[in-house]
C-alpha atoms as a PDB file:
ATOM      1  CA  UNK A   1      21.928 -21.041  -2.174  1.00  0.00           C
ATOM      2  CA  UNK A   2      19.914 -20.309   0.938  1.00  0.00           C
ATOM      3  CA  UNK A   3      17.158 -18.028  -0.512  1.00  0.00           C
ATOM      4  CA  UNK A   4      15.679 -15.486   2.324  1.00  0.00           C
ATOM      5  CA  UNK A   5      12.462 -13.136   1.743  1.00  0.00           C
ATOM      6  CA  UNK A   6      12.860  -9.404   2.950  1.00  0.00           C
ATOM      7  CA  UNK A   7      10.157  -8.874   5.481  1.00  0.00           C
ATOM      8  CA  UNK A   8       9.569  -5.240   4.361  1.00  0.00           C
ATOM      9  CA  UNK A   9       9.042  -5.828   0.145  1.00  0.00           C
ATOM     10  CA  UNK A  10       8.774  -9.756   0.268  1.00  0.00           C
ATOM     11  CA  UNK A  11      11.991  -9.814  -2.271  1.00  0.00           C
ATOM     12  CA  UNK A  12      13.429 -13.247  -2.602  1.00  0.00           C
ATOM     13  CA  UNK A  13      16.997 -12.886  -1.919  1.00  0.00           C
ATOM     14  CA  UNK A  14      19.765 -14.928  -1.699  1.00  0.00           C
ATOM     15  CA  UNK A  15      21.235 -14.961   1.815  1.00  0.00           C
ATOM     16  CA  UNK A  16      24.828 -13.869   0.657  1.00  0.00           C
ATOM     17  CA  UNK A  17      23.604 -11.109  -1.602  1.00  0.00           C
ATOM     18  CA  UNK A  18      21.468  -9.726   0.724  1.00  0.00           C
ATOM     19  CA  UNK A  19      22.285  -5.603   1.387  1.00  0.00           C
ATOM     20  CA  UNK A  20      21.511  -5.390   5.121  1.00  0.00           C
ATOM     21  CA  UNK A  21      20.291  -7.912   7.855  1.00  0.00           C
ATOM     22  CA  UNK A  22      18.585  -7.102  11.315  1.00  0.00           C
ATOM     23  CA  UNK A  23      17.794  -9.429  14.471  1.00  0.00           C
ATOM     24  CA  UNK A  24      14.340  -9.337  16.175  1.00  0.00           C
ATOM     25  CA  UNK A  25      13.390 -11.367  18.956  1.00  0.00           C
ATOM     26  CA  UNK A  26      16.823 -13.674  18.522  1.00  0.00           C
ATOM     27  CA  UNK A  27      15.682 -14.402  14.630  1.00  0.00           C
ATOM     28  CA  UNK A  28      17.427 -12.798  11.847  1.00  0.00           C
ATOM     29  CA  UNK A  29      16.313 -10.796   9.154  1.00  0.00           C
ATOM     30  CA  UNK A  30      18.056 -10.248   5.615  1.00  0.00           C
ATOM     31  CA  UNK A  31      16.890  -7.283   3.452  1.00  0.00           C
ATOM     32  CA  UNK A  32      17.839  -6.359   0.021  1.00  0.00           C
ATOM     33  CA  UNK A  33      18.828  -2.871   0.617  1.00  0.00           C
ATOM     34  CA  UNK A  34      19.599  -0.322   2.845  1.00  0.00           C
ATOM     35  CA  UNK A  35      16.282   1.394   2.669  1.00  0.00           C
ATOM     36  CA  UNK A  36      14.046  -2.065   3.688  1.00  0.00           C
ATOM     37  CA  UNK A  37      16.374  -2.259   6.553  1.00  0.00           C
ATOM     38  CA  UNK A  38      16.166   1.014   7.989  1.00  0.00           C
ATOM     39  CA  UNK A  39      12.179   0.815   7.773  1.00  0.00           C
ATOM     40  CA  UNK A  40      12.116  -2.132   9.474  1.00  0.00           C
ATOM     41  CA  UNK A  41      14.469  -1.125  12.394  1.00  0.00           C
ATOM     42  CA  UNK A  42      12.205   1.738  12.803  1.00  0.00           C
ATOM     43  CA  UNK A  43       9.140  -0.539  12.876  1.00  0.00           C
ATOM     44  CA  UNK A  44      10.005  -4.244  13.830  1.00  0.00           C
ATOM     45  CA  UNK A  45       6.660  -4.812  14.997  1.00  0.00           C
ATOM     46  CA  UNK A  46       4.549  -3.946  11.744  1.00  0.00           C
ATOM     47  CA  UNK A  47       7.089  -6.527   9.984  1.00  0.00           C
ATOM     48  CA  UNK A  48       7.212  -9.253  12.123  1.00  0.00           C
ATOM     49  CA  UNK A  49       3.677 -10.044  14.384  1.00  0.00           C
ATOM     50  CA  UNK A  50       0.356 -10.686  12.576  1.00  0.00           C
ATOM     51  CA  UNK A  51       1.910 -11.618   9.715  1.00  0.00           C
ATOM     52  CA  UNK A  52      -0.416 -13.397   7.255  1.00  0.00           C
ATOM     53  CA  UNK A  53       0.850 -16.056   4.220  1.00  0.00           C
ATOM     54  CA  UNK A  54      -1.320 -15.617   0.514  1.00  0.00           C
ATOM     55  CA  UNK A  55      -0.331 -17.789  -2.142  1.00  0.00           C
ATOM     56  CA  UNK A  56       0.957 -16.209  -5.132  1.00  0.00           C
ATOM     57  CA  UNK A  57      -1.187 -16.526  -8.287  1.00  0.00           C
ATOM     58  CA  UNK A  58       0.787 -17.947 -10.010  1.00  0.00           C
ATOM     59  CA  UNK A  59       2.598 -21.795 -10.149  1.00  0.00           C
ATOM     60  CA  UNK A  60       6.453 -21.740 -11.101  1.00  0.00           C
ATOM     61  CA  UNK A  61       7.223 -25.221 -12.408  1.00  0.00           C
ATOM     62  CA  UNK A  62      11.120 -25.392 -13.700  1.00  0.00           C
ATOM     63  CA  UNK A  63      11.424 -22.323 -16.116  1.00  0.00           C
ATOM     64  CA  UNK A  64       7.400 -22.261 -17.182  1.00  0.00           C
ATOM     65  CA  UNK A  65       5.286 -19.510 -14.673  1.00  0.00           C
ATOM     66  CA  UNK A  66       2.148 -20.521 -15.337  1.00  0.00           C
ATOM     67  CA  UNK A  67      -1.355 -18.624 -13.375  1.00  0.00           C
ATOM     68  CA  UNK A  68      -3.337 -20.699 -11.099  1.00  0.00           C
ATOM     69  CA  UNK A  69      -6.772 -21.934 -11.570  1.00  0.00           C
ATOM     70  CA  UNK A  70      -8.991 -19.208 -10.988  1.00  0.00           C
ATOM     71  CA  UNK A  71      -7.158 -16.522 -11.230  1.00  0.00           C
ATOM     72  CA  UNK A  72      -7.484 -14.046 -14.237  1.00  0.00           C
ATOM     73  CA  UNK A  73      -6.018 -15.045 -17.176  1.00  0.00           C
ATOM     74  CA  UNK A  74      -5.739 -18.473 -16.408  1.00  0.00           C
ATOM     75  CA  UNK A  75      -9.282 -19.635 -18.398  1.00  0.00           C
ATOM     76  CA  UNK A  76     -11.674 -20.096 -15.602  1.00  0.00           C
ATOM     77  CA  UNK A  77     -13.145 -18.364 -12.461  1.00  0.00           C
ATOM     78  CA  UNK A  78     -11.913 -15.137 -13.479  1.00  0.00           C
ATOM     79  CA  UNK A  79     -15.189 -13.657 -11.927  1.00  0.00           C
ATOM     80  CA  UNK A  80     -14.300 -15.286  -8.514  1.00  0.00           C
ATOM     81  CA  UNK A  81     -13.252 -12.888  -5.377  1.00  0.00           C
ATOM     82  CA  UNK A  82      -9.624 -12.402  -5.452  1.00  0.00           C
ATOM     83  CA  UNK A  83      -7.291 -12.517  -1.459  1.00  0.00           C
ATOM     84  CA  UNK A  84      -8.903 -10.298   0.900  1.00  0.00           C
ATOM     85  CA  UNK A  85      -7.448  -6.375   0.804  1.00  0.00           C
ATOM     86  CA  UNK A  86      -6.269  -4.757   3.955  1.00  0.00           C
ATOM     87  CA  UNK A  87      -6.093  -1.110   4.781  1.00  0.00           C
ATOM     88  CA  UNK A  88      -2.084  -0.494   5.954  1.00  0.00           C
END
């Protein structure tokens, strides 16, 4: 299974299941339906420059999700600052 993420909603995707696919810059892109790849033909750019990696809050270990240290629910630092926000 070669998993893929859709650029547009960050879906995890397997590569054969994927609905639509798009090339950018010689690189291509696999989406998980029709609508995700129409926005991002209409709007490469905003999908594929300045594009900035958070960590989920959670940790998936075999079939157990489990959240992170520090983030709500998971017993401690609950009152930290969560990932920064952006205006889109």
């Amino acid at each position: 299974m070669d998993q893929v993420k859709d650029p547009v909603c960050g879906m995890t995707l397997n590569r054969s299941e994927a609905k639509g696919r798009a090339w950018q810059n010689g690189q291509e892109y696999s989406f998980c339906s029709e609508q995700c790849r129409q926005a991002f033909e209409s709007e490469p750019q905003r999908y594929t420059t300045n594009l900035e990696r958070h960590e989920p809050p959670y940790t998936k270990t075999g079939p157990f999700v489990v959240p992170k240290f520090g983030s709500a629910g998971s017993g401690g630092l609950e009152d930290e600052p969560g990932p920064e926000q952006h205006d889109e």
